[in-house]
Protein backbone atom coordinates (compact mmCIF):
# COMPACT_ATOMS: atom_id res chain seq x y z
CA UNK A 1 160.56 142.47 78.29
CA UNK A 2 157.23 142.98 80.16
CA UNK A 3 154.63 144.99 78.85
CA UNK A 4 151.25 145.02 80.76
CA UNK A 5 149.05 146.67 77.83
CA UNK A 6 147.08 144.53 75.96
CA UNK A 7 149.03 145.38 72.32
CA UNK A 8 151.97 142.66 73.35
CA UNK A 9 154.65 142.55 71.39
CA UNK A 10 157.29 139.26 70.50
CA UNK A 11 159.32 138.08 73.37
CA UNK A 12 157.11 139.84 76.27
CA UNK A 13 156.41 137.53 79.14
CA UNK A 14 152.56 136.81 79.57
CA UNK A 15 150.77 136.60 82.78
CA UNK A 16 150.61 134.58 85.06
CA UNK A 17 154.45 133.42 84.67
CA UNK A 18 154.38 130.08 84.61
CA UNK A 19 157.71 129.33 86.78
CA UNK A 20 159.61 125.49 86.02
CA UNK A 21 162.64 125.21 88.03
CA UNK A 22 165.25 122.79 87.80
CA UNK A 23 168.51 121.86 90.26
CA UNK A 24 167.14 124.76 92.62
CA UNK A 25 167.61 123.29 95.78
CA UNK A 26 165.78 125.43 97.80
CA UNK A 27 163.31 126.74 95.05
CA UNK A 28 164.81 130.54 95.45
CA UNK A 29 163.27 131.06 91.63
CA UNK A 30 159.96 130.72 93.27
CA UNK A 31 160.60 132.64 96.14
CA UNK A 32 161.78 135.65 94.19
CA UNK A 33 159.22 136.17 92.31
CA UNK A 34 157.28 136.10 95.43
CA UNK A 35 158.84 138.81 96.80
CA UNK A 36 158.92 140.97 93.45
CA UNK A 37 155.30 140.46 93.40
CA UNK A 38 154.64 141.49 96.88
CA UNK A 39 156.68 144.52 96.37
CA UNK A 40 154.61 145.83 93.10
CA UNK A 41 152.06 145.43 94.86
CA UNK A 42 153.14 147.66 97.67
CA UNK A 43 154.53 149.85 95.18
CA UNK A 44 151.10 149.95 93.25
CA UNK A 45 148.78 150.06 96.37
CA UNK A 46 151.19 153.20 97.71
CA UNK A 47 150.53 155.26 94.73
CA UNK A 48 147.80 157.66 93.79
CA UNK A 49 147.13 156.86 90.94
CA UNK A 50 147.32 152.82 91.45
CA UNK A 51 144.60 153.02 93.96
CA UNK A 52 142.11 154.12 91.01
CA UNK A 53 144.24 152.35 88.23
CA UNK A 54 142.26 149.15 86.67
CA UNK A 55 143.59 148.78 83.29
CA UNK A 56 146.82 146.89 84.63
CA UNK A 57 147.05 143.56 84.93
CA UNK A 58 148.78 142.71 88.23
CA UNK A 59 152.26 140.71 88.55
CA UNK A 60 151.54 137.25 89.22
CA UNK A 61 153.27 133.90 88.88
CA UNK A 62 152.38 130.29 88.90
CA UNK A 63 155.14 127.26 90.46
CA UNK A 64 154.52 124.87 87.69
CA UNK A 65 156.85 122.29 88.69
CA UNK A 66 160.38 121.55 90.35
CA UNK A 67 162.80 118.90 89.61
CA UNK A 68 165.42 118.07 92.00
CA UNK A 69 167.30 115.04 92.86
CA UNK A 70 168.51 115.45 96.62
CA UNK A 71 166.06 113.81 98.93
CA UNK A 72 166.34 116.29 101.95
CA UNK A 73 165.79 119.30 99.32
CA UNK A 74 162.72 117.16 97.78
CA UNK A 75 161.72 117.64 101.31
CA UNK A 76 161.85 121.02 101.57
CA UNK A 77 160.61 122.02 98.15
CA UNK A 78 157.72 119.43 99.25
CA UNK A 79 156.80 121.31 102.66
CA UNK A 80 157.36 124.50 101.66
CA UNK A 81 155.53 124.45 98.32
CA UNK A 82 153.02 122.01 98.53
CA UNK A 83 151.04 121.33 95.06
CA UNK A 84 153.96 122.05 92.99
CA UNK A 85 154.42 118.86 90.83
CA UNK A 86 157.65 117.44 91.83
CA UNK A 87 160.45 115.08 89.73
CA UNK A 88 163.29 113.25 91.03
CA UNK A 89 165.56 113.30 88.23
CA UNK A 90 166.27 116.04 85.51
CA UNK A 91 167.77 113.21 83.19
CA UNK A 92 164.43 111.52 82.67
CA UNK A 93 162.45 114.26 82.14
CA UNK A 94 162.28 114.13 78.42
CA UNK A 95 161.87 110.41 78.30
CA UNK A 96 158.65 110.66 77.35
CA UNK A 97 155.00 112.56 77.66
CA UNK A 98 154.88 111.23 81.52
CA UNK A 99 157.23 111.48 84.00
CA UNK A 100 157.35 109.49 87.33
CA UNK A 101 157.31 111.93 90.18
CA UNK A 102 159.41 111.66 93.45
CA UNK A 103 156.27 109.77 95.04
CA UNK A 104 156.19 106.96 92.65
CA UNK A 105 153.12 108.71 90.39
CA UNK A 106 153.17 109.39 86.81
CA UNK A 107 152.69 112.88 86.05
CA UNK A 108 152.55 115.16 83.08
CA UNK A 109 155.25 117.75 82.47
CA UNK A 110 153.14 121.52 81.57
CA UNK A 111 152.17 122.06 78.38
CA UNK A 112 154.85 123.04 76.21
CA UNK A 113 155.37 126.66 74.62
CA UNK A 114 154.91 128.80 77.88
CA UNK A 115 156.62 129.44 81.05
CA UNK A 116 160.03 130.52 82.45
CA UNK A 117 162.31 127.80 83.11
CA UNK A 118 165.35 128.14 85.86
CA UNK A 119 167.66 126.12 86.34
CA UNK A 120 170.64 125.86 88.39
CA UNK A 121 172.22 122.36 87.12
CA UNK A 122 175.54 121.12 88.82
CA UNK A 123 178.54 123.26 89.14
CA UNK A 124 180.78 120.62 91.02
CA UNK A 125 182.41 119.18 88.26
CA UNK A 126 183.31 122.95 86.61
CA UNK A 127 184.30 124.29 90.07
CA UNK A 128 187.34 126.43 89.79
CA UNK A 129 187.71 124.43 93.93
CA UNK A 130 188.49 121.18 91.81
CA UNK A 131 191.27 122.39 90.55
CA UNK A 132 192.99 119.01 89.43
CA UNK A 133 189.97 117.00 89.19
CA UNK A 134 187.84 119.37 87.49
CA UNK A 135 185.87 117.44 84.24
CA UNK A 136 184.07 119.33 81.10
CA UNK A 137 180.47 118.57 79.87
CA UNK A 138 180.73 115.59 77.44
CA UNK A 139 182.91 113.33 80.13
CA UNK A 140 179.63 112.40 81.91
CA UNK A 141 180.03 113.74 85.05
CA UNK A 142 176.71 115.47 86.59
CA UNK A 143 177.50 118.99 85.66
CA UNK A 144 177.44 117.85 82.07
CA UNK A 145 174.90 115.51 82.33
CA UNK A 146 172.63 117.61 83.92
CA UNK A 147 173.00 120.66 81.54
CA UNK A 148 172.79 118.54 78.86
CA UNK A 149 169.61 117.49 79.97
CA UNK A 150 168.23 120.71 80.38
CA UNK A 151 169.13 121.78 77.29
CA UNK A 152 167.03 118.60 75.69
CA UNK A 153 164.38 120.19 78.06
CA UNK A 154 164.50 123.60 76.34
CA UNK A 155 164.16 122.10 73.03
CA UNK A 156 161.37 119.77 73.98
CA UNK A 157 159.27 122.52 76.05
CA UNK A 158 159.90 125.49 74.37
CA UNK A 159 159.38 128.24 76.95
CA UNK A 160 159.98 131.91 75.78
CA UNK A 161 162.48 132.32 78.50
CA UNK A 162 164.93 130.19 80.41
CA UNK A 163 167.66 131.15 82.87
CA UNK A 164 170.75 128.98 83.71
CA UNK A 165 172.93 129.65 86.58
CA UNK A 166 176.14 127.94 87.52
CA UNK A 167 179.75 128.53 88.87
CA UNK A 168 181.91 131.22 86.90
CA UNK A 169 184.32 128.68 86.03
CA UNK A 170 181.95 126.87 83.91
CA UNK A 171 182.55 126.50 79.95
CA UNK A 172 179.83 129.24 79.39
CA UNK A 173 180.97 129.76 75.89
CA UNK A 174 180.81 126.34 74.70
CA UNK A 175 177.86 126.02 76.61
CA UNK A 176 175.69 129.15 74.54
CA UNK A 177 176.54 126.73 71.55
CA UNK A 178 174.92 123.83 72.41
CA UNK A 179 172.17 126.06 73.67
CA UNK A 180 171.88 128.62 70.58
CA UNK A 181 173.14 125.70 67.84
CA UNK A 182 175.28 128.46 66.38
CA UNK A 183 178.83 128.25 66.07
CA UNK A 184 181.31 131.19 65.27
CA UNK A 185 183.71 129.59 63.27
CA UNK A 186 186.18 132.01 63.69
CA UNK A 187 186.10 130.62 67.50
CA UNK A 188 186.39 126.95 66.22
CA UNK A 189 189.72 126.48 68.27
CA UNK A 190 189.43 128.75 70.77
CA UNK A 191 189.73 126.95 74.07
CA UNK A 192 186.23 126.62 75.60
CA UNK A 193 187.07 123.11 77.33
CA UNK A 194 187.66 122.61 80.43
CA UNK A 195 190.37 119.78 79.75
CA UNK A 196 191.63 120.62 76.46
CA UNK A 197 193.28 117.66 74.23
CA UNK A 198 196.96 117.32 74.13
CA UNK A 199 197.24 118.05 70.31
CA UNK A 200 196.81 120.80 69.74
CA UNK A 201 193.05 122.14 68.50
CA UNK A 202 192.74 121.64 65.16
CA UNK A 203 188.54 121.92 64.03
CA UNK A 204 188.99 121.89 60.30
CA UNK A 205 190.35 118.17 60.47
CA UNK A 206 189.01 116.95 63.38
CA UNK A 207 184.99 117.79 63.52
CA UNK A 208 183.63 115.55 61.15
CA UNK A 209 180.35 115.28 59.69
CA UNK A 210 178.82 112.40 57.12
CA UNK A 211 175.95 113.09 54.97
CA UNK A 212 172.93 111.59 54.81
CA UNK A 213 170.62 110.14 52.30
CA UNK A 214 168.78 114.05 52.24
CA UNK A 215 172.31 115.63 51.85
CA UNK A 216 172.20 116.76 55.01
CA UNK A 217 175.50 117.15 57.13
CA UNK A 218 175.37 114.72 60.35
CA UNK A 219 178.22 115.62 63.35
CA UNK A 220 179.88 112.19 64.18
CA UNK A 221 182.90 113.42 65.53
CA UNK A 222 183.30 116.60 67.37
CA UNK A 223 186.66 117.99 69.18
CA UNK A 224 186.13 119.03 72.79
CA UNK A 225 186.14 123.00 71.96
CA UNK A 226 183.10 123.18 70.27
CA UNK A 227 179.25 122.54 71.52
CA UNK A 228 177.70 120.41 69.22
CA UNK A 229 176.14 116.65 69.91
CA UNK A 230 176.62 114.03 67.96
CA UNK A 231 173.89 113.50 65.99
CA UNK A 232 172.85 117.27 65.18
CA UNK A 233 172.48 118.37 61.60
CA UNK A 234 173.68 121.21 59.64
CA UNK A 235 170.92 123.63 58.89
CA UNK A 236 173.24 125.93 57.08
CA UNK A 237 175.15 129.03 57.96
CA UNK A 238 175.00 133.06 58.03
CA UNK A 239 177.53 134.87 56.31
CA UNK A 240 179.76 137.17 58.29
CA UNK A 241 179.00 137.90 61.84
CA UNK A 242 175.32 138.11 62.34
CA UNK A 243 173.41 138.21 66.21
CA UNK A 244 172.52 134.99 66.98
CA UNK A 245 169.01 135.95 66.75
CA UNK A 246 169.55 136.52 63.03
CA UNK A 247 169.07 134.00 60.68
CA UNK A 248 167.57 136.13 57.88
CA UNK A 249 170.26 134.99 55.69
CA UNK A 250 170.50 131.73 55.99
CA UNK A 251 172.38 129.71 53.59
CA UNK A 252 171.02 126.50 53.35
CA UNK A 253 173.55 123.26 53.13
CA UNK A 254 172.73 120.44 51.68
CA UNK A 255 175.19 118.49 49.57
CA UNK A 256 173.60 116.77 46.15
CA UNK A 257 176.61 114.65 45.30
CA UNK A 258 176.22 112.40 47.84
CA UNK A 259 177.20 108.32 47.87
CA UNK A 260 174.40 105.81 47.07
CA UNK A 261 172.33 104.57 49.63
CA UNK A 262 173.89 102.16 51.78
CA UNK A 263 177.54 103.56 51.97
CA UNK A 264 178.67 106.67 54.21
CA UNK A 265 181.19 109.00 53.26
CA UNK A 266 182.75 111.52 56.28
CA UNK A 267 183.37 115.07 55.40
CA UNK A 268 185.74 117.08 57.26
CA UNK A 269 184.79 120.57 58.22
CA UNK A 270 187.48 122.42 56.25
CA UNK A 271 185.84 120.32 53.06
CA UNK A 272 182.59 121.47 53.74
CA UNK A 273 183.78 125.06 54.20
CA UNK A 274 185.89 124.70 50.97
CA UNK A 275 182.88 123.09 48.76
CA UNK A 276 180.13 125.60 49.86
CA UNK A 277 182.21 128.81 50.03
CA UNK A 278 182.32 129.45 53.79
CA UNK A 279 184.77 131.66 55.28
CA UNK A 280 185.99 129.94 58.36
CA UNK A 281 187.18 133.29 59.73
CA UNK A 282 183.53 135.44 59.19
CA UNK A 283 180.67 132.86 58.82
CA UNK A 284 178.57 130.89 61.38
CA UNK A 285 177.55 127.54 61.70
CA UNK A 286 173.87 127.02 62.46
CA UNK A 287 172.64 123.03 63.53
CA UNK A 288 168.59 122.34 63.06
CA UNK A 289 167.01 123.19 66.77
CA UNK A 290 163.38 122.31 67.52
CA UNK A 291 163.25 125.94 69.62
CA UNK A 292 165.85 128.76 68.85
CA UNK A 293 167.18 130.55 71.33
CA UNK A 294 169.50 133.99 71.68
CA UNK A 295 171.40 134.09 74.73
CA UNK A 296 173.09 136.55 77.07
CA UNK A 297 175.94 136.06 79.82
CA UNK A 298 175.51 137.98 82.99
CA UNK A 299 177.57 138.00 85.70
CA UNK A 300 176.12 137.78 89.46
CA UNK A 301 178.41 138.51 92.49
CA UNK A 302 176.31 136.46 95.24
């Protein structure tokens, strides 16, 4: 939401918008809000009571940075928005606290915690136009690779907003999970791949988790429905079906019969739901996320 009085409340954007884009291409993100923010001001320079109206804060955006991997659209994106820190490569830009731009220099990414972050990552592996060669998001194609990695941006940046575009044959569902880190378990075998496996989907065996030496469940094997990395850890989960904003009542999971130190035990998921009481049917799943996000599909006929 965007609420120009000074009483702001949680989730409003603040001004300037501090615009990252990602994938663009041609930098449309920036050259939206452009035009939205010549329009208000039309809009507010037209009206009566704009002309005498000071207590609004005007619309106003800053282009922060791009990342995009093409060299003739570095080109572009460098002539037509000169100043804009520029990055070659969205797979290295969490690698660490500089980043080496598509001149050779090492550069800062912004300061985390602010800005809106766009980014239009690969569609051509999920293209419905592939139709026999088409690959999901943990095969390693770019699509997945580069979604991946700006979902590790998210989490490492933090901006209040982000936007996402891509084809509408991509795995959107599986890919709000590994966004969010929430998992409806009642959707646990509900095809959300793009190739599914030949068995036949079968979560409560086949995601596995060990423990480690906190109790904490670790993912170490996860079947191709569901959105979760290897690696992430169990935070708990929400009884029945909650917003994914909502973690109010969060149940925490942590498992205090664990081995000894030194050996590693794996836990399938329909043991874990069976020793904590979780109803695979009602509850969610939530995974430990360094930035917690709610998300919404929407549709765009272009």
């Amino acid at each position: 939401s965007i609420d120009y009085s000074d009483e702001k409340e949680v989730a409003d954007m603040t001004f300037p918008i501090r615009l990252q884009t990602a994938c663009s291409g041609t930098d449309a993100p920036s050259i939206a809000l452009g035009l939205v923010k010549e329009s208000l001001n039309k809009i507010k320079a037209s009206s009566s009571e704009g002309k005498n109206d000071t207590s609004h804060r005007d619309f106003n955006y800053i282009h922060e940075m791009s990342c995009e991997i093409e060299s003739f659209k570095q080109a572009y994106i460098g002539r037509n928005f000169p100043g804009v820190t520029l990055f070659p490569n969205i797979t290295k830009l969490t690698s660490g606290k500089k980043v080496v731009d598509v001149y050779g220099r090492e550069q800062e990414l912004p300061e985390p915690g602010g800005g809106l972050f766009v980014a239009g990552t690969s569609c051509k592996d999920f293209s419905m136009l592939k139709t026999r060669d088409r690959i999901d998001i943990e095969d390693k194609g770019t699509s997945g690779e580069t979604f991946l990695a700006a979902v590790e941006f998210l989490e490492q940046q933090r901006p209040p907003m982000a936007i996402f575009e891509n084809v509408d044959g991509a795995p959107w569902a599986k890919m709000q999970e590994y966004i969010t880190g929430r998992i409806e378990l009642r959707n646990r075998n509900t095809t959300k791949a793009i190739k599914d496996a030949k068995k036949k989907a079968d979560a409560d065996n086949n995601l596995k988790f060990s423990i480690n030496e906190k109790g904490q469940y670790v993912a170490e094997e996860i079947p191709r429905q569901v959105g979760m990395r290897a690696g992430s850890i169990v935070q708990g989960f929400v009884k029945g079906r909650h917003d994914d904003s909502d973690d109010a009542e969060l149940i925490p999971l942590v498992r205090s019969d664990n081995k000894k130190k030194g050996t590693k035990s794996i836990i399938t998921l329909g043991q874990m739901a069976k020793h904590h009481g979780i109803d695979l049917e009602q509850d969610t799943l939530v995974l430990y996320k360094k930035a917690r996000y709610c998300t919404h599909l929407c549709k765009i006929d272009t």
